[in-house]
PDB file of N, CA and C in Angstrom:
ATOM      1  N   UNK A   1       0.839  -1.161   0.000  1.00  0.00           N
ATOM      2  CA  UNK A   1       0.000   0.000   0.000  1.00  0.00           C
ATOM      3  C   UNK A   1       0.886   1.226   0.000  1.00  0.00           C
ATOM      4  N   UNK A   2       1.317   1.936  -0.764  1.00  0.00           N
ATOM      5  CA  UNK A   2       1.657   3.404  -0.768  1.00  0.00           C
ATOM      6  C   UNK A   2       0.922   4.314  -0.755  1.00  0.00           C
ATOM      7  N   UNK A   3       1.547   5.613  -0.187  1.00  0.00           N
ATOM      8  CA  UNK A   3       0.973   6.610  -0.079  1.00  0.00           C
ATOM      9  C   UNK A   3       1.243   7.581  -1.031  1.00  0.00           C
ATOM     10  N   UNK A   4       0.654   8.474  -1.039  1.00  0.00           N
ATOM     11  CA  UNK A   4       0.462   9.618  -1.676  1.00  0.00           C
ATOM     12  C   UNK A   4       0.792  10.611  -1.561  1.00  0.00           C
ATOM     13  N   UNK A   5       1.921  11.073  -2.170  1.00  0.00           N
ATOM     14  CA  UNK A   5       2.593  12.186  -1.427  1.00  0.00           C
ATOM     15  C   UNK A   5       2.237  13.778  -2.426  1.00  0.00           C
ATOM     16  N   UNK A   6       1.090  13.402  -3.253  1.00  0.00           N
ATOM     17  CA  UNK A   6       1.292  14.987  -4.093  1.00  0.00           C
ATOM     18  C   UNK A   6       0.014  15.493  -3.201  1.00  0.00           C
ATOM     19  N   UNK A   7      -0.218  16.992  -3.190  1.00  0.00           N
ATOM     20  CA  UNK A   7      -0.935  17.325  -2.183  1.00  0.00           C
ATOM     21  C   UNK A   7      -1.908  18.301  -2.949  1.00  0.00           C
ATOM     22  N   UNK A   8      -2.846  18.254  -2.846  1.00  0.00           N
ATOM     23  CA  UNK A   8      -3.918  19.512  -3.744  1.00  0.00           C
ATOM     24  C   UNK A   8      -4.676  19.851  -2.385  1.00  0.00           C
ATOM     25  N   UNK A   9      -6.093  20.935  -2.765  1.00  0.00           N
ATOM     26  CA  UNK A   9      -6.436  21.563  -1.765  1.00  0.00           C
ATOM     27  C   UNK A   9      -7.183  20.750  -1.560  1.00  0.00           C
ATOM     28  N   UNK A  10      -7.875  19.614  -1.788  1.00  0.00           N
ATOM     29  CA  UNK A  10      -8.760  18.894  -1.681  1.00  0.00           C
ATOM     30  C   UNK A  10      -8.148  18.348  -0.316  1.00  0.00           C
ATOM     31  N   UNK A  11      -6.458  17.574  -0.584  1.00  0.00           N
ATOM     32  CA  UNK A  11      -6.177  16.785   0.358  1.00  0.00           C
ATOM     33  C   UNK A  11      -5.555  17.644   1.704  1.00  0.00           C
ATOM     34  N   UNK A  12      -5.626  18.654   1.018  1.00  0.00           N
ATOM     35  CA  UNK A  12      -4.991  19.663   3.166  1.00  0.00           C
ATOM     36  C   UNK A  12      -6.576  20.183   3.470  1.00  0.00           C
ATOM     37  N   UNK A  13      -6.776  19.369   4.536  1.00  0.00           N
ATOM     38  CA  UNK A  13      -7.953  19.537   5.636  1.00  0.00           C
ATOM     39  C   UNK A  13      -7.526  20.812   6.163  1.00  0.00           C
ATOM     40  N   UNK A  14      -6.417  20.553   6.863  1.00  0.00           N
ATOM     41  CA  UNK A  14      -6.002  21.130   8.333  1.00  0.00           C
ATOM     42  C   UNK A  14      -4.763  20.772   8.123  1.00  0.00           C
ATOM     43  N   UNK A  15      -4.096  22.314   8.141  1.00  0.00           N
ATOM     44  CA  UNK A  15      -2.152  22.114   8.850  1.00  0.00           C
ATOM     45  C   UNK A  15      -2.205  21.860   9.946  1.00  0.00           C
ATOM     46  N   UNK A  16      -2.677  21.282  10.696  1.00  0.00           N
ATOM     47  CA  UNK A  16      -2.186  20.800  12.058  1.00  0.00           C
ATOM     48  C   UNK A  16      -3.008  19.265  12.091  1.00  0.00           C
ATOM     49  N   UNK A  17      -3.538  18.662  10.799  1.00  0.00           N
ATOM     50  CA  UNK A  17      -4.098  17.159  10.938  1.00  0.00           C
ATOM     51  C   UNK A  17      -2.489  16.038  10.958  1.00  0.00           C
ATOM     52  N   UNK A  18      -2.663  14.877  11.654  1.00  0.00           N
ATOM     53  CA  UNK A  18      -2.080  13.741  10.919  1.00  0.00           C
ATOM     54  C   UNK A  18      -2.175  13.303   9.361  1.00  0.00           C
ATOM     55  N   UNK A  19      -0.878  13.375   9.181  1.00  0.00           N
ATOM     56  CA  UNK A  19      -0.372  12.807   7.645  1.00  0.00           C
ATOM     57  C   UNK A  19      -1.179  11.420   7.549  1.00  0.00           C
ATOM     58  N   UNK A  20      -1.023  10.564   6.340  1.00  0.00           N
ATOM     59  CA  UNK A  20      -1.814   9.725   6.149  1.00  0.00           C
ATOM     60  C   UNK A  20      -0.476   8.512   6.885  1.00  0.00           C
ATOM     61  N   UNK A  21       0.485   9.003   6.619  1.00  0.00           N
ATOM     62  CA  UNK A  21       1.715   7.802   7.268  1.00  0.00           C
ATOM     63  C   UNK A  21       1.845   8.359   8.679  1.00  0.00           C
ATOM     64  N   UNK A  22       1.137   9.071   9.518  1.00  0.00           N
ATOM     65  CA  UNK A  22       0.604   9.260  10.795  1.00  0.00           C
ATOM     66  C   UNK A  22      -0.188   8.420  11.430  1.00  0.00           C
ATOM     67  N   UNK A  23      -1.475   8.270  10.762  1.00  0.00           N
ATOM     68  CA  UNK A  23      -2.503   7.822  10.927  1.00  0.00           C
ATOM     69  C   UNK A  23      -1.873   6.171  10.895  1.00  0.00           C
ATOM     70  N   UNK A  24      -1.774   5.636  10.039  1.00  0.00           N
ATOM     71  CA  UNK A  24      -1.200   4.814   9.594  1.00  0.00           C
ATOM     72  C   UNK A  24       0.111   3.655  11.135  1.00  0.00           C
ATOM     73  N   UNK A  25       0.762   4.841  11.853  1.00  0.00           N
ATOM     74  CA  UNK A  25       1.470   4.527  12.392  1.00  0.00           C
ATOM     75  C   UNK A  25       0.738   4.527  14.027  1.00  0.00           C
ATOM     76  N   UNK A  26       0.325   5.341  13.606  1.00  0.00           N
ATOM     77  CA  UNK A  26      -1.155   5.040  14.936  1.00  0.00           C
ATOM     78  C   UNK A  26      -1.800   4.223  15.328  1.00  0.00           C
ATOM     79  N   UNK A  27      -2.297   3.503  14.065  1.00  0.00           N
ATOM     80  CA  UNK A  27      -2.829   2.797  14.248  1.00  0.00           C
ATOM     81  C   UNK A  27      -2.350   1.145  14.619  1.00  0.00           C
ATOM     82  N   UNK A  28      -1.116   1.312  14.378  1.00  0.00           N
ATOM     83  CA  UNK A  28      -0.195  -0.107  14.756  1.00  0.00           C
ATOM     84  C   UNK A  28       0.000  -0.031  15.950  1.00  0.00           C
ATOM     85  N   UNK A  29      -0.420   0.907  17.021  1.00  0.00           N
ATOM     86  CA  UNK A  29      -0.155   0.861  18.366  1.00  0.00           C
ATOM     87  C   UNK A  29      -1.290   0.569  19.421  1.00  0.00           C
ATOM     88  N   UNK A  30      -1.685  -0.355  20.238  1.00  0.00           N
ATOM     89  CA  UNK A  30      -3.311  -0.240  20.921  1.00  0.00           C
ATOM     90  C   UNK A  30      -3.220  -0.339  22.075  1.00  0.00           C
ATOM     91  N   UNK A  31      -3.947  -0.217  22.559  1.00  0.00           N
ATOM     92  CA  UNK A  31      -4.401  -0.170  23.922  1.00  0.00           C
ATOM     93  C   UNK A  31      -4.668  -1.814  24.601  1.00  0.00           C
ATOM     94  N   UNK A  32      -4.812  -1.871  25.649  1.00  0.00           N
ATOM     95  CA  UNK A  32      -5.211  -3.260  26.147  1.00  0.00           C
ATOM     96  C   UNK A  32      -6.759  -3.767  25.933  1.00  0.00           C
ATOM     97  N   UNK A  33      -7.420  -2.534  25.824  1.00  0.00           N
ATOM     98  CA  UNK A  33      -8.545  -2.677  25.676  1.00  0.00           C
ATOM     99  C   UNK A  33      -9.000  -3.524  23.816  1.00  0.00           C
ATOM    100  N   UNK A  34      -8.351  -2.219  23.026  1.00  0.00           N
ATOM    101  CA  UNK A  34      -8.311  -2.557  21.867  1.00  0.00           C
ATOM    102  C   UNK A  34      -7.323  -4.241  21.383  1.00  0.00           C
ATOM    103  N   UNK A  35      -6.148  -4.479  22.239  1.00  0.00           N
ATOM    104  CA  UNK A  35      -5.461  -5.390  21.986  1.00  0.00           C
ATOM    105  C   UNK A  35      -6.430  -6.520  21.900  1.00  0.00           C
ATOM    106  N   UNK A  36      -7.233  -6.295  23.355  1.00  0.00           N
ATOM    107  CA  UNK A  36      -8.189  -7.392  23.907  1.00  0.00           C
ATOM    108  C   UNK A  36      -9.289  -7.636  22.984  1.00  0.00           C
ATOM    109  N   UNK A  37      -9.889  -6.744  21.942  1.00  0.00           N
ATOM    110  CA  UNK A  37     -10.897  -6.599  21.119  1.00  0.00           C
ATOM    111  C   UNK A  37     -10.227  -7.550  19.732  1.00  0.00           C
ATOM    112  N   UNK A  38      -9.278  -7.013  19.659  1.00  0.00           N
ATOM    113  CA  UNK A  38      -8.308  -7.659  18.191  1.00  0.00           C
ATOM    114  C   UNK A  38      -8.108  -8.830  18.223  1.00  0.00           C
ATOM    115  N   UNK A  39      -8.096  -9.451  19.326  1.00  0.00           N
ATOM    116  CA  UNK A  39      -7.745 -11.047  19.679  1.00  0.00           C
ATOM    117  C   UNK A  39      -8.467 -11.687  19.919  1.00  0.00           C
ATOM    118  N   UNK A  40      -9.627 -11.205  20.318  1.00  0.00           N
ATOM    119  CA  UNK A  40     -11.103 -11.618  20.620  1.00  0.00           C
ATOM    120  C   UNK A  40     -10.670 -12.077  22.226  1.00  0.00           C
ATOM    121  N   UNK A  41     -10.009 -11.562  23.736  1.00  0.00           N
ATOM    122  CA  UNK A  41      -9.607 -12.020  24.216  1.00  0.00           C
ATOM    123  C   UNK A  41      -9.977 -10.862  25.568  1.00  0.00           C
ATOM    124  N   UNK A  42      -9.974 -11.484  27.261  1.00  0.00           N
ATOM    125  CA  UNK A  42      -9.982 -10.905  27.984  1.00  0.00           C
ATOM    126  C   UNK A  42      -9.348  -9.566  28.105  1.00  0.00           C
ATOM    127  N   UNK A  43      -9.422  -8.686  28.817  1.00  0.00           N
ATOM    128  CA  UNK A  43      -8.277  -7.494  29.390  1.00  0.00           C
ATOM    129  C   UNK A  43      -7.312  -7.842  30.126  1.00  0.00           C
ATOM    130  N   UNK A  44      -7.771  -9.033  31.122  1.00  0.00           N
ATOM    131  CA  UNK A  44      -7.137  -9.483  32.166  1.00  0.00           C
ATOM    132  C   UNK A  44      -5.958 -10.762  31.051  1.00  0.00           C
ATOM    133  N   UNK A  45      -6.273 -11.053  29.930  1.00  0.00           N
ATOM    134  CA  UNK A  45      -5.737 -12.160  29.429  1.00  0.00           C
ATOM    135  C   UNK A  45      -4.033 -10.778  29.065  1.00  0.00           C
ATOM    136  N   UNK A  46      -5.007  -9.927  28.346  1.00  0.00           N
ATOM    137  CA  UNK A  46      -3.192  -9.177  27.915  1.00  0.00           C
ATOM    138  C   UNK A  46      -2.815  -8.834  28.946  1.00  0.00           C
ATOM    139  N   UNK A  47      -3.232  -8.331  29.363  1.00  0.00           N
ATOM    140  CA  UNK A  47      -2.251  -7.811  30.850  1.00  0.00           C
ATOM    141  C   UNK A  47      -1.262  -9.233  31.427  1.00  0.00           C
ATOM    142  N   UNK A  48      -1.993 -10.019  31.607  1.00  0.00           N
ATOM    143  CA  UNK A  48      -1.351 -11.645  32.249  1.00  0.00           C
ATOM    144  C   UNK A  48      -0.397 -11.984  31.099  1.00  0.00           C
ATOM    145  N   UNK A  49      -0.475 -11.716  29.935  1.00  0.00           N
ATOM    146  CA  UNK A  49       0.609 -12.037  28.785  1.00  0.00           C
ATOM    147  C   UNK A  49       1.745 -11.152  29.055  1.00  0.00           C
ATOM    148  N   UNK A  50       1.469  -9.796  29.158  1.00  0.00           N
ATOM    149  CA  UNK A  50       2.411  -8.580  29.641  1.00  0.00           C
ATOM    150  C   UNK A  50       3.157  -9.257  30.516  1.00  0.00           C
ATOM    151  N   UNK A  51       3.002  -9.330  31.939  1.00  0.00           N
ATOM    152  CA  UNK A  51       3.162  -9.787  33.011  1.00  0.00           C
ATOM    153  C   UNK A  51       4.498 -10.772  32.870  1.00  0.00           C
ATOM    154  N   UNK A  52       3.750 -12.265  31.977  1.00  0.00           N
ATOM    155  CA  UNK A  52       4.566 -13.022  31.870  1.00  0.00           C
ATOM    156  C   UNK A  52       5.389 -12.850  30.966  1.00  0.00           C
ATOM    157  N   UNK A  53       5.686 -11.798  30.395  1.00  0.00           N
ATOM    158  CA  UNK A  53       6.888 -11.597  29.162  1.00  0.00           C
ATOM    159  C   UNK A  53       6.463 -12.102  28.008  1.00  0.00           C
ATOM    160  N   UNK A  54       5.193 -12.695  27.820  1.00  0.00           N
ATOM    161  CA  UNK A  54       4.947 -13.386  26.427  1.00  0.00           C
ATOM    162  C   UNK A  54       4.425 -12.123  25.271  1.00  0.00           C
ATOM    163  N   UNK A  55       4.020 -11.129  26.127  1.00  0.00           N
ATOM    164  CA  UNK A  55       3.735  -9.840  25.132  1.00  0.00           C
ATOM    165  C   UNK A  55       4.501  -8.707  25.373  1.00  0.00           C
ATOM    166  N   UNK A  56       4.807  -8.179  25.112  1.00  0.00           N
ATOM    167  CA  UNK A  56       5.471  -6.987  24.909  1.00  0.00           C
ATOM    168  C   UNK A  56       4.945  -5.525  24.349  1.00  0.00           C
ATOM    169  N   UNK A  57       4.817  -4.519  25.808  1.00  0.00           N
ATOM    170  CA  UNK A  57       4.493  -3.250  25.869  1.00  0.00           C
ATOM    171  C   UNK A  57       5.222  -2.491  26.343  1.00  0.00           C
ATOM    172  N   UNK A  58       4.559  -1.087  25.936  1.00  0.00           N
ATOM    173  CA  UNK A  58       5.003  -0.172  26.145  1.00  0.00           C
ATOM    174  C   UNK A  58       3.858   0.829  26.838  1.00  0.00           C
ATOM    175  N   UNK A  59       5.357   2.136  27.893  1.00  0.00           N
ATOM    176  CA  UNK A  59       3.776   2.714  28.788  1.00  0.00           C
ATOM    177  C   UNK A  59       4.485   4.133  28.290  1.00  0.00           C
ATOM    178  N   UNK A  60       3.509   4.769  28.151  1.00  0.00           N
ATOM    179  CA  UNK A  60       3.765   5.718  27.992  1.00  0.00           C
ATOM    180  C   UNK A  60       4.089   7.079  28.789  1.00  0.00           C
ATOM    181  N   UNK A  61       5.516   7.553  28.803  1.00  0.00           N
ATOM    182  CA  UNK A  61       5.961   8.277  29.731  1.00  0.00           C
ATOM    183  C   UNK A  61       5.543   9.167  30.503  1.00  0.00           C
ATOM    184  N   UNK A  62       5.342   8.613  31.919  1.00  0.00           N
ATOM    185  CA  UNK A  62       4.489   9.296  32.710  1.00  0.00           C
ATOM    186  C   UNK A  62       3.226   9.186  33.096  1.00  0.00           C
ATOM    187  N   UNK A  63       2.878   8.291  32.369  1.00  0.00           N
ATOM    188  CA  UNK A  63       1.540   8.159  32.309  1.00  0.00           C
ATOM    189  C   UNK A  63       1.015   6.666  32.698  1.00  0.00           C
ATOM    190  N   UNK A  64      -0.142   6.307  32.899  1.00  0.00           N
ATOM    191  CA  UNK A  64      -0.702   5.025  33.295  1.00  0.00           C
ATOM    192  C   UNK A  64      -1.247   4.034  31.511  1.00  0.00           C
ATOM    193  N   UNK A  65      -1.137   4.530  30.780  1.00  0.00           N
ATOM    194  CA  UNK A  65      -1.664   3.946  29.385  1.00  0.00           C
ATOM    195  C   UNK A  65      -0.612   3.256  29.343  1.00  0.00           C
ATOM    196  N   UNK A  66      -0.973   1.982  28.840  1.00  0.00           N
ATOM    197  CA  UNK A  66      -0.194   0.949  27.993  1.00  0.00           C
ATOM    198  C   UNK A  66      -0.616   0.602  26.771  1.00  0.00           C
ATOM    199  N   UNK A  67       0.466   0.663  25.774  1.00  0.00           N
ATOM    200  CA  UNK A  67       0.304   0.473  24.134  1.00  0.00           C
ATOM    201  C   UNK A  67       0.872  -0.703  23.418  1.00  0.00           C
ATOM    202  N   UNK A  68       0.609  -1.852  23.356  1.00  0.00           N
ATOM    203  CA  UNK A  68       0.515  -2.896  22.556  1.00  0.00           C
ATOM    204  C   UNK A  68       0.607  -3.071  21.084  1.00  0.00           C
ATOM    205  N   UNK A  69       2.040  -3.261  20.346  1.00  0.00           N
ATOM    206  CA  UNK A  69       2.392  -2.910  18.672  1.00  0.00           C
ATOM    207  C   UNK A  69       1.663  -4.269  18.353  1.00  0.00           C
ATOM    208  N   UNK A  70       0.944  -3.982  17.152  1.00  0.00           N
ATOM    209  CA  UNK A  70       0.408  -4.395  16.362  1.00  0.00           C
ATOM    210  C   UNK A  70       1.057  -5.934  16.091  1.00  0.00           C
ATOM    211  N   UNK A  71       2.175  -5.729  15.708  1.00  0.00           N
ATOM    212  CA  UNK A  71       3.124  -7.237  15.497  1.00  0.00           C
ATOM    213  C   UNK A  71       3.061  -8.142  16.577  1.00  0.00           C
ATOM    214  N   UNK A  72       3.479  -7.247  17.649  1.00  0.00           N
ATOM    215  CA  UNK A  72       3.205  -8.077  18.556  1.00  0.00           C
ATOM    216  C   UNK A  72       2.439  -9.158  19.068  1.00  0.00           C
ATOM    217  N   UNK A  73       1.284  -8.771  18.772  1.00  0.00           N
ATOM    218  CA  UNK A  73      -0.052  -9.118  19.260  1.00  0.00           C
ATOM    219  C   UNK A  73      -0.132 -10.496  18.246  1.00  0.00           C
ATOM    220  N   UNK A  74       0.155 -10.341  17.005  1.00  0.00           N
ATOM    221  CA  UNK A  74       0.252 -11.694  16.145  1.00  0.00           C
ATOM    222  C   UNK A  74       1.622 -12.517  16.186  1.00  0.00           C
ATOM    223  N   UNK A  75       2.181 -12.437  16.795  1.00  0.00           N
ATOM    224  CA  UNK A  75       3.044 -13.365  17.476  1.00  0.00           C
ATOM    225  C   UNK A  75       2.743 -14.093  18.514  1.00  0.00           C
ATOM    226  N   UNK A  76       1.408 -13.847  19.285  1.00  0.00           N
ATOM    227  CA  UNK A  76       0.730 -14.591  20.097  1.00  0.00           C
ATOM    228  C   UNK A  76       0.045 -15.688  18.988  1.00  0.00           C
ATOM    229  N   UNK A  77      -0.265 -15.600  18.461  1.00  0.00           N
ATOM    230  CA  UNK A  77      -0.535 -16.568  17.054  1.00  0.00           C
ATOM    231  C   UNK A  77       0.103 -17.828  16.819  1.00  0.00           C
ATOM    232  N   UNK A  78      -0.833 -18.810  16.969  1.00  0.00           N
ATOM    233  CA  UNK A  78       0.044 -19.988  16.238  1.00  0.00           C
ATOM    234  C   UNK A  78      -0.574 -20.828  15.396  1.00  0.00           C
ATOM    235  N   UNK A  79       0.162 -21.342  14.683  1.00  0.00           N
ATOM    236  CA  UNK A  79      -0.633 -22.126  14.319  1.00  0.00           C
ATOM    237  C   UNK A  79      -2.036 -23.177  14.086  1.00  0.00           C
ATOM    238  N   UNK A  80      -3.240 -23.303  13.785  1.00  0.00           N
ATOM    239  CA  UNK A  80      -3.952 -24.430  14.412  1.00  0.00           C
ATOM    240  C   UNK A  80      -3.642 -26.024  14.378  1.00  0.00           C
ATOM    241  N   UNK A  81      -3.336 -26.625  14.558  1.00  0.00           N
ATOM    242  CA  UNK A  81      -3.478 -28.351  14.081  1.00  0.00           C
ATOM    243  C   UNK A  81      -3.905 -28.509  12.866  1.00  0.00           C
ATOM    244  N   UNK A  82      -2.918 -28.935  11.900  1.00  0.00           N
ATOM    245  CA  UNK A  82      -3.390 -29.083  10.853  1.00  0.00           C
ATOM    246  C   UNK A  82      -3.529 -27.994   9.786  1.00  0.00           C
ATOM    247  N   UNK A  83      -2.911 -27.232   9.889  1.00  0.00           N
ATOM    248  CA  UNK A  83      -3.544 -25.932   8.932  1.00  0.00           C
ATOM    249  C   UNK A  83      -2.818 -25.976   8.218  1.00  0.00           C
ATOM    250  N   UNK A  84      -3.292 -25.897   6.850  1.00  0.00           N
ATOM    251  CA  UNK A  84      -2.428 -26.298   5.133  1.00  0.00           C
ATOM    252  C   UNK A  84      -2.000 -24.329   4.922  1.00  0.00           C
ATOM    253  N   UNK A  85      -1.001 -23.957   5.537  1.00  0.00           N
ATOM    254  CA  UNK A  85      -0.697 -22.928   4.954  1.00  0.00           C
ATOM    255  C   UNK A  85      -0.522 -22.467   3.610  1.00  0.00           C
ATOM    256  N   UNK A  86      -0.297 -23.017   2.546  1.00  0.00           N
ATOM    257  CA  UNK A  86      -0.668 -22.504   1.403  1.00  0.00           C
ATOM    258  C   UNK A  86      -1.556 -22.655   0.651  1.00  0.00           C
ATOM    259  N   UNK A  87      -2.499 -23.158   1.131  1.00  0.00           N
ATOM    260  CA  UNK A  87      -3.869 -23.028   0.980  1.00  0.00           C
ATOM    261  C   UNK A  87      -5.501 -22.225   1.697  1.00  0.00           C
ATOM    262  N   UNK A  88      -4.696 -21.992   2.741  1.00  0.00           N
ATOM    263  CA  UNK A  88      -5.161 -21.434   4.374  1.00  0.00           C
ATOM    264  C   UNK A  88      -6.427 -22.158   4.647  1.00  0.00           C
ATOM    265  N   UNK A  89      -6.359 -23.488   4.614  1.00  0.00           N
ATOM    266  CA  UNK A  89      -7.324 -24.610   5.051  1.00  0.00           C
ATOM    267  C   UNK A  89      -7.099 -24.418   6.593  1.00  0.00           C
ATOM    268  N   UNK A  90      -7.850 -25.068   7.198  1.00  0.00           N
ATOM    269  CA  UNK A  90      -7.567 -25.493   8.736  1.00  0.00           C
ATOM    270  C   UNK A  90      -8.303 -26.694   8.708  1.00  0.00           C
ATOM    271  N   UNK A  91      -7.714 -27.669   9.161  1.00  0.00           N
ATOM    272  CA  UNK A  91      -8.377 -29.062   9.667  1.00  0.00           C
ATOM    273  C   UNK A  91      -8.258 -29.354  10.734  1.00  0.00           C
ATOM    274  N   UNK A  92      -9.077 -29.546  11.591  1.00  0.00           N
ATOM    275  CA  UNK A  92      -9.330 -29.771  13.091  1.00  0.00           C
ATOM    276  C   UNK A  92      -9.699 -30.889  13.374  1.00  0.00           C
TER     277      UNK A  92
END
């Protein structure tokens, strides 16, 4: 996916909006809440992943928010039993 870097008046909203590779980079970062939504999974489950070192966050300085990268979160991922990866079958 590339972006678009020529700019007409159509595309400046606002000099003070996020760029589209802003937005973009934003959005690879979540919350526990959101982590928990993406995984289909408790609050208490990421946090307990945090905890045990199996996930990896970040808090933001000074503050009580914790942000969960995108990659991350699919590295909790594994495989199912059986799953024909180049086909993306799953047999159970």
């Amino acid at each position: 996916m590339g972006l678009n870097h020529n700019l007409d008046a159509s595309s400046v909203v606002n000099a003070g909006a996020l760029s589209d590779a802003q937005h973009v980079a934003a959005r690879e970062w979540l919350t526990v809440e959101q982590s928990a939504d993406y995984l289909q999974l408790s609050q208490s489950s990421i946090r307990s992943y945090i905890r045990q070192g199996r996930l990896e966050a970040r808090r933001i300085a000074g503050k009580r928010k914790v942000l969960i990268h995108r990659s991350e979160l699919l590295k909790l991922l594994e495989p199912a039993r059986g799953e024909d990866v180049s086909s993306g079958r799953v047999e159970l």
